[in-house]
Protein backbone atom coordinates (compact mmCIF):
# COMPACT_ATOMS: atom_id res chain seq x y z
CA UNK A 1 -23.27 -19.03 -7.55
CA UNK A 2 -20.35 -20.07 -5.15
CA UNK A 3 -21.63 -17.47 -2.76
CA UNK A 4 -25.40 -18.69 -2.87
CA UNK A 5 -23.78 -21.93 -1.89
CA UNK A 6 -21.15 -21.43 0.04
CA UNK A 7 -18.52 -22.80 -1.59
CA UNK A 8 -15.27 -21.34 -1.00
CA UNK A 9 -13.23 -24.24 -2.63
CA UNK A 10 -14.79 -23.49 -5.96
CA UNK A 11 -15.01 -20.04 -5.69
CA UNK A 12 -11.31 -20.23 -5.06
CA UNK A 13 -11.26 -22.14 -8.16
CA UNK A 14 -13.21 -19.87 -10.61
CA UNK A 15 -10.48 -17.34 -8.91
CA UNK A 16 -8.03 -19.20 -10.23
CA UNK A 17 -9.12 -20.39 -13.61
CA UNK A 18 -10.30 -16.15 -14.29
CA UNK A 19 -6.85 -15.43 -13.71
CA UNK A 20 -5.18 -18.01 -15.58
CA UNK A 21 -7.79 -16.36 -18.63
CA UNK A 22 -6.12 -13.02 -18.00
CA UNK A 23 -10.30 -11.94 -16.85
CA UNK A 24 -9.94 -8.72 -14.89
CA UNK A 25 -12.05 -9.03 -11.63
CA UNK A 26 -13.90 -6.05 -9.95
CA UNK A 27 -13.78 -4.74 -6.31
CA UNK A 28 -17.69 -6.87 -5.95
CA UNK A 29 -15.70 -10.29 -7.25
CA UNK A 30 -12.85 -9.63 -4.85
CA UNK A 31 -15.50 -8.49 -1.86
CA UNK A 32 -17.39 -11.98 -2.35
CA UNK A 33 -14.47 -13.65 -2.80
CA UNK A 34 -12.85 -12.49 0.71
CA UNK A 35 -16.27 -13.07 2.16
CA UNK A 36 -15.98 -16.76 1.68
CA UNK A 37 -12.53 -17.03 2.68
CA UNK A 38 -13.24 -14.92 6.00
CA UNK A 39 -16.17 -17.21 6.63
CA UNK A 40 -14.66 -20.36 6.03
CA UNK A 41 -11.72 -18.93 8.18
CA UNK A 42 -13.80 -19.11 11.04
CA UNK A 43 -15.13 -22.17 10.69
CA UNK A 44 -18.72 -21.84 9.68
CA UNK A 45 -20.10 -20.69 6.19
CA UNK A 46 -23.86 -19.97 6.19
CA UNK A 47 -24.84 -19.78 2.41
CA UNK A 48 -27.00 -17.19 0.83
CA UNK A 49 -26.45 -14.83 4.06
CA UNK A 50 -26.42 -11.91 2.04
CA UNK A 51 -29.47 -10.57 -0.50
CA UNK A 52 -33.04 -11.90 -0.42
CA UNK A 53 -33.81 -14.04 2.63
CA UNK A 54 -36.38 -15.90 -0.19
CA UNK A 55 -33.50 -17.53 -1.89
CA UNK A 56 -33.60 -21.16 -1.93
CA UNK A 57 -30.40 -23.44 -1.77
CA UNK A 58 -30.28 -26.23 -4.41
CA UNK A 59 -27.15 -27.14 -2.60
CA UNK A 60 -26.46 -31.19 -2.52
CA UNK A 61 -27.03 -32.63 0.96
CA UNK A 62 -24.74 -36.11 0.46
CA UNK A 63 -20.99 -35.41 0.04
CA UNK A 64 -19.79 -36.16 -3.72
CA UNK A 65 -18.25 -38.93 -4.54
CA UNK A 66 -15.26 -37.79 -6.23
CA UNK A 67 -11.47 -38.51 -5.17
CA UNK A 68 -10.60 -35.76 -2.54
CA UNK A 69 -6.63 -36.13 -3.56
CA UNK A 70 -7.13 -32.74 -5.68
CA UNK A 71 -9.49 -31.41 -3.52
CA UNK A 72 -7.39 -27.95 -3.60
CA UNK A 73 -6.18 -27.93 -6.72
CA UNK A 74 -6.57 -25.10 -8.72
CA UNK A 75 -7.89 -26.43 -12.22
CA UNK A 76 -7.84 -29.20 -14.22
CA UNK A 77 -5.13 -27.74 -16.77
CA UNK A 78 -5.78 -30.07 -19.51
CA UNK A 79 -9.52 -28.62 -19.50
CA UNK A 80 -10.33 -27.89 -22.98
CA UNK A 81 -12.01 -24.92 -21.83
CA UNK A 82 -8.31 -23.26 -20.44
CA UNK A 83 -8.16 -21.88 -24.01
CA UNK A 84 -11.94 -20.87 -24.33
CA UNK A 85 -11.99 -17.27 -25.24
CA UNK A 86 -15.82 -16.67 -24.49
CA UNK A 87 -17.46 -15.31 -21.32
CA UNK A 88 -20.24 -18.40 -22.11
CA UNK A 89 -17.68 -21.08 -22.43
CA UNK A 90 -16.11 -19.52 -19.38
CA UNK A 91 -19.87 -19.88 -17.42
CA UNK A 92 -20.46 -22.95 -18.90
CA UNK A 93 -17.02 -24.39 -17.65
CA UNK A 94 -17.80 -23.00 -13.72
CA UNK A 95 -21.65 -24.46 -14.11
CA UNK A 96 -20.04 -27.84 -14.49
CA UNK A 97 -17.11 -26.98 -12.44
CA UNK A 98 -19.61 -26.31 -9.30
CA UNK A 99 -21.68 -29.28 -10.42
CA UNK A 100 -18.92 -31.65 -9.62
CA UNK A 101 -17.05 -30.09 -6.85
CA UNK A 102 -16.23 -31.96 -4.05
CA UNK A 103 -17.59 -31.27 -0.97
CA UNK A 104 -16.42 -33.61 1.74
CA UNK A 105 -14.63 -31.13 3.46
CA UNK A 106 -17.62 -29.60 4.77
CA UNK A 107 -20.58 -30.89 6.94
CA UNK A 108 -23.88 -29.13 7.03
CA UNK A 109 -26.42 -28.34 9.56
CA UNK A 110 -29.28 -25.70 10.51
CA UNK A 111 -26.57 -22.87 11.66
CA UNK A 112 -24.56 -23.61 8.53
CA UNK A 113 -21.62 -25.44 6.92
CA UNK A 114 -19.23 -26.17 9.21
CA UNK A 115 -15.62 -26.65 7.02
CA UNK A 116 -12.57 -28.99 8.45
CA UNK A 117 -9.27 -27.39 9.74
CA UNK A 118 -7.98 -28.10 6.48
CA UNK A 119 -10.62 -25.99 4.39
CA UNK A 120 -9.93 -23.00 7.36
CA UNK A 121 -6.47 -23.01 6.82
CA UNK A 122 -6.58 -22.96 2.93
CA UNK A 123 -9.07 -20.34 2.98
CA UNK A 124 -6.93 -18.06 5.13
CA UNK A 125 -4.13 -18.46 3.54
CA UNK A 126 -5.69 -18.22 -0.39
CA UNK A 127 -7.42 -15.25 1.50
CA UNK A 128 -4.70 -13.26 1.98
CA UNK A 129 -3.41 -14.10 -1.31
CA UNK A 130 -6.30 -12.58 -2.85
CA UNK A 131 -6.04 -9.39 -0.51
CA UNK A 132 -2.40 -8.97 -1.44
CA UNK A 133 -3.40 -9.36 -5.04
CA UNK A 134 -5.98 -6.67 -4.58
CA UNK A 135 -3.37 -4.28 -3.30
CA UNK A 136 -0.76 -5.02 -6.12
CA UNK A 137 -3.47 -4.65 -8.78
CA UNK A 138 -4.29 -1.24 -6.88
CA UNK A 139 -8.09 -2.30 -6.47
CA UNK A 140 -10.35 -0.13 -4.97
CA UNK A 141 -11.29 -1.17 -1.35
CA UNK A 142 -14.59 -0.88 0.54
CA UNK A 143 -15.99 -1.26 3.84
CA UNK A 144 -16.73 -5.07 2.87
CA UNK A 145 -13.79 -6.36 1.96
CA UNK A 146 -11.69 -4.82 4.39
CA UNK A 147 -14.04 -6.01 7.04
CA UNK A 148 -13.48 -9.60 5.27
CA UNK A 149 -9.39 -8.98 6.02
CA UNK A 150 -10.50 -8.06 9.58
CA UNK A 151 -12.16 -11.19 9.87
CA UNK A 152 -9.46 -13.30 8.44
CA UNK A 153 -6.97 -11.71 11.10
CA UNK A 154 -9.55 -12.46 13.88
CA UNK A 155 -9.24 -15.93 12.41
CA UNK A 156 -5.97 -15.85 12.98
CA UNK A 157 -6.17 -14.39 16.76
CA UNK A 158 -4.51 -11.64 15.73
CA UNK A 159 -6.62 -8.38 17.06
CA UNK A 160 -4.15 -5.70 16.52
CA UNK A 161 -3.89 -6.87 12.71
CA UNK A 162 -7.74 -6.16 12.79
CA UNK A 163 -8.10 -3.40 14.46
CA UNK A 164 -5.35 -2.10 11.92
CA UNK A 165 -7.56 -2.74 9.38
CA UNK A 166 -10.30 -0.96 10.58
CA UNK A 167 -7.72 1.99 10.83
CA UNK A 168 -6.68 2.09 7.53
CA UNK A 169 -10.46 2.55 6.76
CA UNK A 170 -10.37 5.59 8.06
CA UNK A 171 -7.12 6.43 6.83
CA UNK A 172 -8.76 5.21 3.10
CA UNK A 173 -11.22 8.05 4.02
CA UNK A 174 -13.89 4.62 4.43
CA UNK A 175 -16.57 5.10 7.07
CA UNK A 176 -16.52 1.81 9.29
CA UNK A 177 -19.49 0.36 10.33
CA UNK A 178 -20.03 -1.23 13.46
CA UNK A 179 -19.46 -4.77 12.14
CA UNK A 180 -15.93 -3.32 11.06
CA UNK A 181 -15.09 -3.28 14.72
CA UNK A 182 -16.28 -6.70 15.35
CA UNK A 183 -13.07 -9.01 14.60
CA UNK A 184 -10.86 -6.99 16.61
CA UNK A 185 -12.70 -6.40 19.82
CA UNK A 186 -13.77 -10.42 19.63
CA UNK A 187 -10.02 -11.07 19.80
CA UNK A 188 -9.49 -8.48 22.39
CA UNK A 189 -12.51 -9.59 24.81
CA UNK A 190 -11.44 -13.15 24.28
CA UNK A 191 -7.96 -12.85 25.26
């Protein structure tokens, strides 16, 4: 849902509250996760970028109204829901969750949602977070989500980090595609 959106805060968020639950994440939640993060990194999220170009976005145009003081807070930790032991209650909770998030951070147009300096930094840093938690939980990594790291070190201006990344792809015995390459030789050819 976060993804079809393009909401990296609440993504970040669900992140959060599933590993407060003790919910064990798969290589596909870390890969979308990182996606966000990398995108937001750069400054510009477009929404529903991956899967069937028919999708509609149901995303609000107006910014919410809420307080942004906890805009980057994790959860609400007196949520009745933190002790929820379903995988419905846990839905239910990120249904409202993303129904209320607070999205004054970002700005939308036609080539996207453009996120502050604020939202970029968060997202790189809870990026890299998330990658670091992916290699101490020994997760399985693909082409996607290491392309996502590159990303995040282009992000940073940081081409040899990138094109390290795209080395330990084939050191992983993980075929690179050409988008793999992309981060590091941006950073290169615009230095």
């Amino acid at each position: 849902m976060c993804s079809k959106r393009g909401d990296v805060l609440s993504a970040i968020r669900q992140y959060d509250f599933a590993l407060l639950q003790g919910i064990v994440m798969g290589q596909y939640h870390y890969a979308v996760l990182l996606y966000l993060c990398a995108s937001a990194a750069s400054g510009l999220i477009h929404p529903a970028k991956s899967g069937s170009g028919s999708r509609t976005l149901n995303a609000p145009n107006e910014p919410s109204s809420h307080n942004n003081s906890n805009e980057f807070n994790v959860i609400d930790h007196d949520s009745h829901l933190l002790g929820s032991s379903t995988v419905d209650e846990f839905v239910q909770f990120m249904k409202s969750s993303a129904k209320s998030c607070n999205l004054q951070s970002v700005r939308h147009d036609d080539s996207g949602i453009k996120v502050s300096e604020d939202v970029r930094h968060y997202a790189l840093t809870r990026g890299f977070e998330i990658y670091e938690k992916m290699l101490s939980d020994k997760v399985q990594m693909n082409e996607a989500t290491l392309t996502s790291v590159a990303r995040m070190a282009m992000a940073l201006g940081n081409g040899d980090m990138a094109f390290h990344v795209v080395k330990k792809m084939k050191e992983d015995g993980i075929n690179p595609k050409l988008r793999s390459y992309g981060p590091s030789l941006s950073v290169f050819c615009n230095n």
